[in-house]
Protein backbone atom coordinates (compact mmCIF):
# COMPACT_ATOMS: atom_id res chain seq x y z
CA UNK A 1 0.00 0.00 0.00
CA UNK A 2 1.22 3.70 -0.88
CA UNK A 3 1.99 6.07 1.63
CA UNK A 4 1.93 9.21 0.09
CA UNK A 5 3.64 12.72 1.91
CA UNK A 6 1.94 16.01 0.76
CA UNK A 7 4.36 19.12 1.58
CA UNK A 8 2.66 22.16 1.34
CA UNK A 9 -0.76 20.75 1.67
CA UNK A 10 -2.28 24.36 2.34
CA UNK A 11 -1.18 26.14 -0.53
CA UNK A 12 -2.91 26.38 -4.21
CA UNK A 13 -1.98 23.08 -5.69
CA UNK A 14 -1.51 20.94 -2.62
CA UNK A 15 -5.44 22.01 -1.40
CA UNK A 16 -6.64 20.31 -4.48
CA UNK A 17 -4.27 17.63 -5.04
CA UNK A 18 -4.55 15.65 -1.60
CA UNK A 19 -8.38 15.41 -1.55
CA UNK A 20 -7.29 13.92 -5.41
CA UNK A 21 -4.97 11.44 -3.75
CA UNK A 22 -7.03 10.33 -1.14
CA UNK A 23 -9.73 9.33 -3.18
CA UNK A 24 -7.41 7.48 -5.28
CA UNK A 25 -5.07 5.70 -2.65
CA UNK A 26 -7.71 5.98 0.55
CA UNK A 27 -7.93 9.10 2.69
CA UNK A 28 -5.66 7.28 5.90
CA UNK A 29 -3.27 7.31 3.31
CA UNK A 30 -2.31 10.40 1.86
CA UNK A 31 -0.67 12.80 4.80
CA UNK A 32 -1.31 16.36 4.56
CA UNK A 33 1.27 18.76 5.79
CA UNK A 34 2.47 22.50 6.08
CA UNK A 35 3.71 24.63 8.12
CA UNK A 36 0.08 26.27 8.51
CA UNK A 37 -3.25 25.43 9.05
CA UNK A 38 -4.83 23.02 6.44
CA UNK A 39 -8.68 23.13 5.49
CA UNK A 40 -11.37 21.65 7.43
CA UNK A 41 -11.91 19.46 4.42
CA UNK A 42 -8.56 18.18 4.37
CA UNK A 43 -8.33 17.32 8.31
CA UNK A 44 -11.83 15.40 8.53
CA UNK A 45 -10.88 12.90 5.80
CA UNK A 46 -7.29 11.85 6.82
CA UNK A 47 -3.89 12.48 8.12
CA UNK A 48 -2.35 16.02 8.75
CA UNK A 49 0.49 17.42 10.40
CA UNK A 50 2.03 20.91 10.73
CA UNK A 51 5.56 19.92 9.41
CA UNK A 52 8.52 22.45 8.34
CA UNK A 53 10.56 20.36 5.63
CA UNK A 54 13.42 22.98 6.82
CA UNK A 55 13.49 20.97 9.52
CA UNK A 56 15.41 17.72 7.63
CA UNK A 57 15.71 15.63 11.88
CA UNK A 58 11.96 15.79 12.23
CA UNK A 59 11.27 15.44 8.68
CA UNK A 60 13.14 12.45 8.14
CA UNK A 61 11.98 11.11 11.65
CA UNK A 62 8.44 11.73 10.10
CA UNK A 63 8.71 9.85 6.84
CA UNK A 64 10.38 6.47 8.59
CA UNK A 65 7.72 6.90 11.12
CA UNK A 66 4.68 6.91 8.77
CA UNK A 67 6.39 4.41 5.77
CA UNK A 68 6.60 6.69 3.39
CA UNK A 69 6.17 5.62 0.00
CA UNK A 70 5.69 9.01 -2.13
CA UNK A 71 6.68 12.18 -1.24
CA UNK A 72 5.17 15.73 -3.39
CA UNK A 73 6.61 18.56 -2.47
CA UNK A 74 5.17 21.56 -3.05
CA UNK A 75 6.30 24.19 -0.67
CA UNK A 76 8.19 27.00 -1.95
CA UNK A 77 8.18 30.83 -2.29
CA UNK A 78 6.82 31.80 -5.46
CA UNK A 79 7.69 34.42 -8.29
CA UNK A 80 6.22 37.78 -6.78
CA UNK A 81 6.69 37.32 -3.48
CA UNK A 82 10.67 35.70 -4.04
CA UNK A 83 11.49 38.66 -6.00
CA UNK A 84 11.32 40.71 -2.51
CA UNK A 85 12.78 38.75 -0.22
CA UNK A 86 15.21 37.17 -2.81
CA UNK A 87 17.74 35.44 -1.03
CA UNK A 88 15.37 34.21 1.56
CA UNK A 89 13.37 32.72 -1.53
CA UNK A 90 16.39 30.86 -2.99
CA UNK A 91 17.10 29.15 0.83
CA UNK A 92 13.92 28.04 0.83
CA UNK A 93 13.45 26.85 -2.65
CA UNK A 94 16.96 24.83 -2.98
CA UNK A 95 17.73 23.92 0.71
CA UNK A 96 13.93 21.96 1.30
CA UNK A 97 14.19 20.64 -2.84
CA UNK A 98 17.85 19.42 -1.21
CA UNK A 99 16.52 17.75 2.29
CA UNK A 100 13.95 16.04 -0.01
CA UNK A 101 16.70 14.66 -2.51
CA UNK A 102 19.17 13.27 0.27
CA UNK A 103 15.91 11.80 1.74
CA UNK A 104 14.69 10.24 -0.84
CA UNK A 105 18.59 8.65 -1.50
CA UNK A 106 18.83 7.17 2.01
CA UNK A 107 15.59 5.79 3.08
CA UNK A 108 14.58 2.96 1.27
CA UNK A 109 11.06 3.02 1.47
CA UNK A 110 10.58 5.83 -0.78
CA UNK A 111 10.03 4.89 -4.53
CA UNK A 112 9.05 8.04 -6.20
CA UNK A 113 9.28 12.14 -6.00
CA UNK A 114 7.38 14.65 -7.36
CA UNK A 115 8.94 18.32 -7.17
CA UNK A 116 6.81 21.13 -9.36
CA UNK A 117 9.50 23.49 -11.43
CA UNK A 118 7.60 26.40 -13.45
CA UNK A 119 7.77 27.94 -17.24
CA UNK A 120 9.91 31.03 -14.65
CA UNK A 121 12.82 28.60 -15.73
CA UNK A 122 13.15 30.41 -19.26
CA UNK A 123 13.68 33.89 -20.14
CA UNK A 124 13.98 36.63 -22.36
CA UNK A 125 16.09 34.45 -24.89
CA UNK A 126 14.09 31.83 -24.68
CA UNK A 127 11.74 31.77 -28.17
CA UNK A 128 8.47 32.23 -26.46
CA UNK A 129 6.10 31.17 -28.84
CA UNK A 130 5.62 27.03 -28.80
CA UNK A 131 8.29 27.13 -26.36
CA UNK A 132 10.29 23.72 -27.18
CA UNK A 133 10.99 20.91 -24.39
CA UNK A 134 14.91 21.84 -25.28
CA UNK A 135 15.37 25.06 -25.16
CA UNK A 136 17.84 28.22 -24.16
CA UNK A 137 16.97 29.00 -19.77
CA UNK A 138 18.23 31.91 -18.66
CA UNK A 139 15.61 32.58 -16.10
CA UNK A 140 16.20 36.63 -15.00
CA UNK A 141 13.89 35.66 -11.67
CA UNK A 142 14.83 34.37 -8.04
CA UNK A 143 12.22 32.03 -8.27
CA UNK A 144 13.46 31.10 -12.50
CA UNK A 145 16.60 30.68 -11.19
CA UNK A 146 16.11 28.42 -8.24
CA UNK A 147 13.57 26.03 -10.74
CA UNK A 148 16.33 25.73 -13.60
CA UNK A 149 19.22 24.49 -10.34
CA UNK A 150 16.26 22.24 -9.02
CA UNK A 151 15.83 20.98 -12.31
CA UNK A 152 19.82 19.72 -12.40
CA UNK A 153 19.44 19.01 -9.29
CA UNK A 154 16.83 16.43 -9.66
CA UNK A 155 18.06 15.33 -13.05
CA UNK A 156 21.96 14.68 -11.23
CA UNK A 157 19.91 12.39 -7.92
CA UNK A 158 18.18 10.86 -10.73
CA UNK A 159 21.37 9.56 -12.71
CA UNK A 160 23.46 9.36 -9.74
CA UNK A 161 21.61 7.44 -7.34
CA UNK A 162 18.62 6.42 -9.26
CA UNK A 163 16.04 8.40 -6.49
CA UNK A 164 12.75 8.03 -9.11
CA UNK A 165 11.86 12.17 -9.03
CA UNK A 166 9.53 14.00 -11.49
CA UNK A 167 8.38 17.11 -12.35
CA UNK A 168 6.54 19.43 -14.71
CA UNK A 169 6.60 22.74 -15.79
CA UNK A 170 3.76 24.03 -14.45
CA UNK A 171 2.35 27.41 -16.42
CA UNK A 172 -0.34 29.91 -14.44
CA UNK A 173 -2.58 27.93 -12.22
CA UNK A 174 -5.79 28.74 -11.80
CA UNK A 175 -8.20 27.78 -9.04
CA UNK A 176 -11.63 28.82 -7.13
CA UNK A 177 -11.00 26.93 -4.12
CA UNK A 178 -7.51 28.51 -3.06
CA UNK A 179 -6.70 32.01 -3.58
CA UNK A 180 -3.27 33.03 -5.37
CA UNK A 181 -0.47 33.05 -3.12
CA UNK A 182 2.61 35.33 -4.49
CA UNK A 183 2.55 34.66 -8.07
CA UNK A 184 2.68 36.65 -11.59
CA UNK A 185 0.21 34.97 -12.93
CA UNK A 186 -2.19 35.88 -9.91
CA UNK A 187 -4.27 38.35 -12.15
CA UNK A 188 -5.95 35.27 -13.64
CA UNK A 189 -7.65 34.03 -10.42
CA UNK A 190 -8.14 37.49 -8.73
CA UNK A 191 -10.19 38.72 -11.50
CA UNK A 192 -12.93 36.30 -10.99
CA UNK A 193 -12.94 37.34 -7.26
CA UNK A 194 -13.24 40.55 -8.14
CA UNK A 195 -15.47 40.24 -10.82
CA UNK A 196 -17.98 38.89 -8.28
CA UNK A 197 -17.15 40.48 -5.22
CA UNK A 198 -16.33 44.14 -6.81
CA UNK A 199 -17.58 44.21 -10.52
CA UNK A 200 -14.45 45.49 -11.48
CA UNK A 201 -10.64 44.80 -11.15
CA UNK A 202 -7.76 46.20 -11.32
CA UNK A 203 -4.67 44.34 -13.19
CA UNK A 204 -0.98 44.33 -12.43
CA UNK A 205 -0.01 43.08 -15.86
CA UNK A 206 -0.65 45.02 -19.85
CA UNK A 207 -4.00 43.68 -21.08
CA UNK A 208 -2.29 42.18 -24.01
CA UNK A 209 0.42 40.09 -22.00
CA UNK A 210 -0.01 36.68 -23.10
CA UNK A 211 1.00 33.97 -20.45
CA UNK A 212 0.26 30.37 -20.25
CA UNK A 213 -2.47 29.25 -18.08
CA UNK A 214 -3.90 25.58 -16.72
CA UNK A 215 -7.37 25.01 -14.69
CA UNK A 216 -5.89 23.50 -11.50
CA UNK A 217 -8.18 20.14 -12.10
CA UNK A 218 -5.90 19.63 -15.56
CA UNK A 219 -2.81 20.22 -13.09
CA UNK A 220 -3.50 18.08 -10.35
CA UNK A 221 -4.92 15.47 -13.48
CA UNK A 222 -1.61 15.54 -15.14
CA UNK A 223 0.35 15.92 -11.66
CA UNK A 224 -1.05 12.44 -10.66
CA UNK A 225 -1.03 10.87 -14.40
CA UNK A 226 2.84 11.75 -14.57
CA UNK A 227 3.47 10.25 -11.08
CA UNK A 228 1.48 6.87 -12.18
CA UNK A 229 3.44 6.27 -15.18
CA UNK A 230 5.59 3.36 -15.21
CA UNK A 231 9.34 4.41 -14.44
CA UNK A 232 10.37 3.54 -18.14
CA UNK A 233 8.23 5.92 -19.82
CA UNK A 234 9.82 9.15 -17.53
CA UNK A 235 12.39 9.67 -20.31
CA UNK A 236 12.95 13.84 -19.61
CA UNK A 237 14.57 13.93 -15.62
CA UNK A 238 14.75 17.92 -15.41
CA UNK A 239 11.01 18.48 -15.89
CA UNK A 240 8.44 18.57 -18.42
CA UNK A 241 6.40 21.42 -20.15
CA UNK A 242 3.36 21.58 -19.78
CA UNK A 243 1.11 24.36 -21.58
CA UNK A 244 -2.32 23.86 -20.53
CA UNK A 245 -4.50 27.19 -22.62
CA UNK A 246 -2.46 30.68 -23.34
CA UNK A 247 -4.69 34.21 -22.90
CA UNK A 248 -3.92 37.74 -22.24
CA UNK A 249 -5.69 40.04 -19.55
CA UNK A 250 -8.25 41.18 -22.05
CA UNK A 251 -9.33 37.83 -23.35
CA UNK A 252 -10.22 36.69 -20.17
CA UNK A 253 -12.10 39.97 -19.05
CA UNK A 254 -13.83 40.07 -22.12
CA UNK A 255 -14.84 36.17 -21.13
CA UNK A 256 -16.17 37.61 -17.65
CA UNK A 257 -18.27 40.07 -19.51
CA UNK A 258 -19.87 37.58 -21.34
CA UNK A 259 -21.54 36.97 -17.77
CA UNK A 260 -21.33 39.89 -16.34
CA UNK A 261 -21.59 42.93 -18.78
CA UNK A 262 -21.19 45.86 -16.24
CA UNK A 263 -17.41 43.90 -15.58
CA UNK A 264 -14.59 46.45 -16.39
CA UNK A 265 -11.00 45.88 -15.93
CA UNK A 266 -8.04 48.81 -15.75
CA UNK A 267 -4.42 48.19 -16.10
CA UNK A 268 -1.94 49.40 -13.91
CA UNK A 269 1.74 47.46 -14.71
CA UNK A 270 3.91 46.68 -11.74
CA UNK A 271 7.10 45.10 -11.10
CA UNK A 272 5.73 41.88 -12.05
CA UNK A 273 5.10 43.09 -16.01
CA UNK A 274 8.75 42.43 -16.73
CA UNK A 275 8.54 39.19 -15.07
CA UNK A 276 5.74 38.11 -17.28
CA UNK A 277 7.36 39.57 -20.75
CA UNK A 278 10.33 36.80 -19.75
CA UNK A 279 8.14 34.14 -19.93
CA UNK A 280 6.40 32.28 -22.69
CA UNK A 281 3.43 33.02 -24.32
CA UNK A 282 2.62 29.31 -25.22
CA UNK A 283 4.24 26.07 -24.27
CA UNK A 284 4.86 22.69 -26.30
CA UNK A 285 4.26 19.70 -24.39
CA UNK A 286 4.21 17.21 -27.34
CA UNK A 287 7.28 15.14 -25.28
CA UNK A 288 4.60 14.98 -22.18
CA UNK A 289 1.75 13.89 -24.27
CA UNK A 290 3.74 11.37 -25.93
CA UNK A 291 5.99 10.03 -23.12
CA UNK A 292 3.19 9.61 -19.95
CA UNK A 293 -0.15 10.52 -21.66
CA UNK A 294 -0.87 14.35 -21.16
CA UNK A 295 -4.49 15.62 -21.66
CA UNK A 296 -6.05 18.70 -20.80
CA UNK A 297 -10.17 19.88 -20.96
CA UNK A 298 -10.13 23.07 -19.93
CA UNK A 299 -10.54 25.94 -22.75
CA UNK A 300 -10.84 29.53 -22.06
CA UNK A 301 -14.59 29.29 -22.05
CA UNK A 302 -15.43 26.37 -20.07
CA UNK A 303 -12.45 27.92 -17.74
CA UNK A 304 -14.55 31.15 -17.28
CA UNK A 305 -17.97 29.92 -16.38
CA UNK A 306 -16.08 27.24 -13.93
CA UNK A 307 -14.68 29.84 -12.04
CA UNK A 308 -17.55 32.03 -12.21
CA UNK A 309 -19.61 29.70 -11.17
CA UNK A 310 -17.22 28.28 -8.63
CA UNK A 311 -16.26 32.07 -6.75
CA UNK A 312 -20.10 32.81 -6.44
CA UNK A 313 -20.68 29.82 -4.43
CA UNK A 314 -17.75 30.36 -2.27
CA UNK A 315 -19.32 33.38 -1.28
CA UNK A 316 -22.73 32.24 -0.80
């Protein structure tokens, strides 16, 4: 039977992808953890723990204890908030990627790793249209930078001492169920809260800065689908792209208007616009769908009245 460790159960991806788990591999099963307070959803139906993976004594002490089989972790400091504490950001991000790694090499019990990196991993020089699997990274971010040396780093524990990690690209993520927490791409989920709460929104990024976007049920679909493979068919060991839909600030407001026609958006650029116009504008993830199966059903329509309909019942 799996045993499956969650790091960074509270945040955006790990809120949606342990109630996933645990209906796949049985809710005493799947451990939640963080250093904060998880949902009410997430303690009722199984295991949780408030656990610092800083902390590599207790962390270690807490994988032998609960025969760990499968560790995702997902904690890290992301792109906005990294870029103002920035050497705090790159501690974090490498040092708990690290205690994971020489975990995951020493106790035996653990057969597979999944550590998210992030399309912040290319740059300016990378082509940013169809951005290619193999491509120039020359991230010009903390957070970029500390995704392309977790990337070698996983890809070096991989050849050197076999430890069985994987990882995607993620682009934007998009959810109704957590808010954003410190990324660039946070415009696309706090519109729709705004959009219901305010009728109107103001944007940190151009309205015609395209970015690559993924409804968090494709993420945590392909998260889980990539992690099931067999071993063999993992054939990239940095991480793979993934592209998921690509849409500018406009597109999507003019999507909320559909709904709501008194919606109107203004634009007001900050530091996080020249993040943004180093990223890609659309991914290629041919090598994902080919190697491990990669599909995605969220468009930018079915996207929009999802979240719509998703933020209104929140606030119910």
């Amino acid at each position: 039977m799996e045993k499956i460790l969650v790091i960074g159960a509270a945040g955006q991806i790990g809120s949606e992808l342990v109630i996933a788990l645990r209906k796949i591999y049985g809710n005493e099963n799947v451990f939640a953890t963080d250093i904060k307070d998880v949902s009410d959803e997430m303690k009722s139906c199984g295991p949780w723990a408030i656990l610092d993976v800083m902390d590599d004594k207790r962390l270690i002490h807490y994988v032998i204890r609960h025969k760990i089989t499968q560790i995702y972790h997902l904690a890290a400091v992301l792109s906005g908030n990294a870029e103002k504490l920035p050497l705090q950001a790159w501690h974090i991000n490498m040092q708990s990627l690290m205690n994971i790694l020489d975990l995951a090499k020493v106790v035996d019990d653990i057969k597979k790793v999944f550590w998210p990196s992030s399309i912040a991993v290319f740059g300016l020089t990378t082509p940013r249209n169809n951005t290619p699997q193999l491509t120039i990274t020359e991230p010009s971010t903390v957070y970029g930078i500390s995704k392309l040396a977790g990337e070698r780093w996983c890809e070096y524990f991989y050849n050197r001492y076999d430890v069985d990690v994987r990882s995607i690209r993620y682009p934007g993520l998009i959810s109704y169920k957590t808010e954003a927490g410190g990324g660039t791409t946070d415009y696309a989920v706090e519109i729709f809260y705004d959009a219901i709460l305010k009728g109107k929104y103001e944007c940190f990024l151009k309205e015609n800065t395209a970015l690559p976007m993924m409804f968090m049920e494709d993420a945590v679909n392909a998260t889980i689908k990539l992690m099931e493979a067999p071993k063999e068919k993992i054939k990239i060991r940095s991480s793979y792209n993934v592209g998921g839909i690509s849409f500018t600030p406009k597109q999507i407001s003019d999507e909320i208007k559909i709904y709501l026609p008194d919606f109107k958006t203004t634009y007001k650029p900050d530091f996080r616009q020249p993040i943004a116009e180093s990223w890609p504008q659309s991914i290629d993830d041919t090598a994902a769908q080919k190697d491990w199966g990669l599909e995605t059903k969220y468009d930018i329509k079915v996207l929009t009245k999802t979240m719509l309909e998703g933020v209104k019942q929140k606030f119910k």
